[in-house]
Protein backbone atom coordinates (compact mmCIF):
# COMPACT_ATOMS: atom_id res chain seq x y z
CA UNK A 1 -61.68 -51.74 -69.09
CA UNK A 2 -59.08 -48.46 -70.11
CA UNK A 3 -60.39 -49.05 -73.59
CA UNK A 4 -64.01 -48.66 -72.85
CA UNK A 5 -63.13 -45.78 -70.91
CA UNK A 6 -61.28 -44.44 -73.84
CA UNK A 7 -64.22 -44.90 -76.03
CA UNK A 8 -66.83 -43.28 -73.71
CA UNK A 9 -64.49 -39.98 -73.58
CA UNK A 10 -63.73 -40.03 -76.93
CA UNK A 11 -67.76 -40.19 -77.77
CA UNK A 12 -68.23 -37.31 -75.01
CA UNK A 13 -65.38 -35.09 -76.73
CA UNK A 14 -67.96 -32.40 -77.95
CA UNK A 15 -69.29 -31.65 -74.31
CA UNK A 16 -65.84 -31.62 -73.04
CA UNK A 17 -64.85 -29.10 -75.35
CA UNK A 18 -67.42 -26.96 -74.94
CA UNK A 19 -67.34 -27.43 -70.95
CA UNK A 20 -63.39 -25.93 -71.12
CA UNK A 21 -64.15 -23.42 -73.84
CA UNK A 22 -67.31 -22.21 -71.07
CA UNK A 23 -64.94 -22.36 -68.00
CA UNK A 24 -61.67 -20.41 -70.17
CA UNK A 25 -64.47 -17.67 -71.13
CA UNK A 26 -66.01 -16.82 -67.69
CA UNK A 27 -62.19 -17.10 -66.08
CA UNK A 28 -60.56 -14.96 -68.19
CA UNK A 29 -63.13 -12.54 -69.25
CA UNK A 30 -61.86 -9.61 -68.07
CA UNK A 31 -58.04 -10.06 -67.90
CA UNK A 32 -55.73 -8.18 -70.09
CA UNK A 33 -54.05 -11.91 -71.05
CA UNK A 34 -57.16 -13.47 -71.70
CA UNK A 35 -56.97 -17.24 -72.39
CA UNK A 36 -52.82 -17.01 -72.57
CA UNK A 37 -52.48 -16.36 -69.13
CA UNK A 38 -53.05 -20.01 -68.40
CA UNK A 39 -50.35 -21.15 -70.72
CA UNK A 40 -47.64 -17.99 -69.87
CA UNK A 41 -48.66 -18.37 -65.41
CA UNK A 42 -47.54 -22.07 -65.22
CA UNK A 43 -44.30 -21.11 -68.08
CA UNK A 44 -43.35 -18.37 -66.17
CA UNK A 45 -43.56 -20.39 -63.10
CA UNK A 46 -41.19 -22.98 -64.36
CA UNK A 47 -38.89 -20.57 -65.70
CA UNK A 48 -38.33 -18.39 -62.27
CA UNK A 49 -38.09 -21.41 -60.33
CA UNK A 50 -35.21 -23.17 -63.12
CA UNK A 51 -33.24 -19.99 -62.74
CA UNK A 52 -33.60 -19.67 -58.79
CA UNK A 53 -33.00 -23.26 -58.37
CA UNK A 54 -31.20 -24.45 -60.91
CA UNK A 55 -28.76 -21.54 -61.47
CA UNK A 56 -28.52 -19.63 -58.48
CA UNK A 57 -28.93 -22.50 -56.35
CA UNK A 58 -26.96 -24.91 -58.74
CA UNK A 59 -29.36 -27.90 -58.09
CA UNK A 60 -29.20 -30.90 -59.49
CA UNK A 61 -31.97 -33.12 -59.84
CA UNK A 62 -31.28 -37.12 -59.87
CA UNK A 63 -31.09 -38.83 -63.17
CA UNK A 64 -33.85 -40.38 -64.34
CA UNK A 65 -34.45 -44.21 -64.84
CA UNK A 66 -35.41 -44.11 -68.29
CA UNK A 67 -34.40 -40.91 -69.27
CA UNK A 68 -31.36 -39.84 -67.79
CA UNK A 69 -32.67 -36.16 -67.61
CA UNK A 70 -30.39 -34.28 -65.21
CA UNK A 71 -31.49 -31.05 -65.82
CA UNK A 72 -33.36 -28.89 -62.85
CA UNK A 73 -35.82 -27.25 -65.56
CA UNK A 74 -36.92 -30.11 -67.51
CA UNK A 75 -37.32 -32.13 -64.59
CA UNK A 76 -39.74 -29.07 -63.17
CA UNK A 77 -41.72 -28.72 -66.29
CA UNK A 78 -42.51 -32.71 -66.42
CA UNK A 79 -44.00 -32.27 -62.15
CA UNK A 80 -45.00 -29.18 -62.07
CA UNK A 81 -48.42 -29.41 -63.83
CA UNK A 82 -48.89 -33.41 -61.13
CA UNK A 83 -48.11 -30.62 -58.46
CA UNK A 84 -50.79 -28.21 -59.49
């Protein structure tokens, strides 16, 4: 069941910190960034493909059932990190 599931990662949360915390440390150890490269990579991402596509290009993405968003950038930021 989800809720077991729930529980077992929720009892494992320790090791799965640590685990990220090990892999952010060896990626990043020598970048000038450091660990906010993996936060400003996927922003900046969104952000040059919102102006290219949604201002230059004028797209338009459908409206959304529940939402209603419209807008090319919010609709990017909410996929892009599925895509990835």
């Amino acid at each position: 069941m989800v809720i077991d599931e729930v529980k077992s990662i929720w009892a494992s949360r320790d090791v799965l910190w640590n685990l990220t915390l090990r892999e952010l440390r060896s990626k990043y150890r020598r970048s000038f960034l450091g660990w906010s490269w993996s936060m400003l990579n996927p922003l900046a991402t969104v952000g040059i493909f919102g102006f290219v596509f949604g201002v230059i290009f004028g797209a338009k993405a459908p409206s959304g059932d529940p939402s209603g968003i419209t807008d090319f950038t919010s609709v990017n930021l909410c996929t892009r990190p599925a895509w990835n």
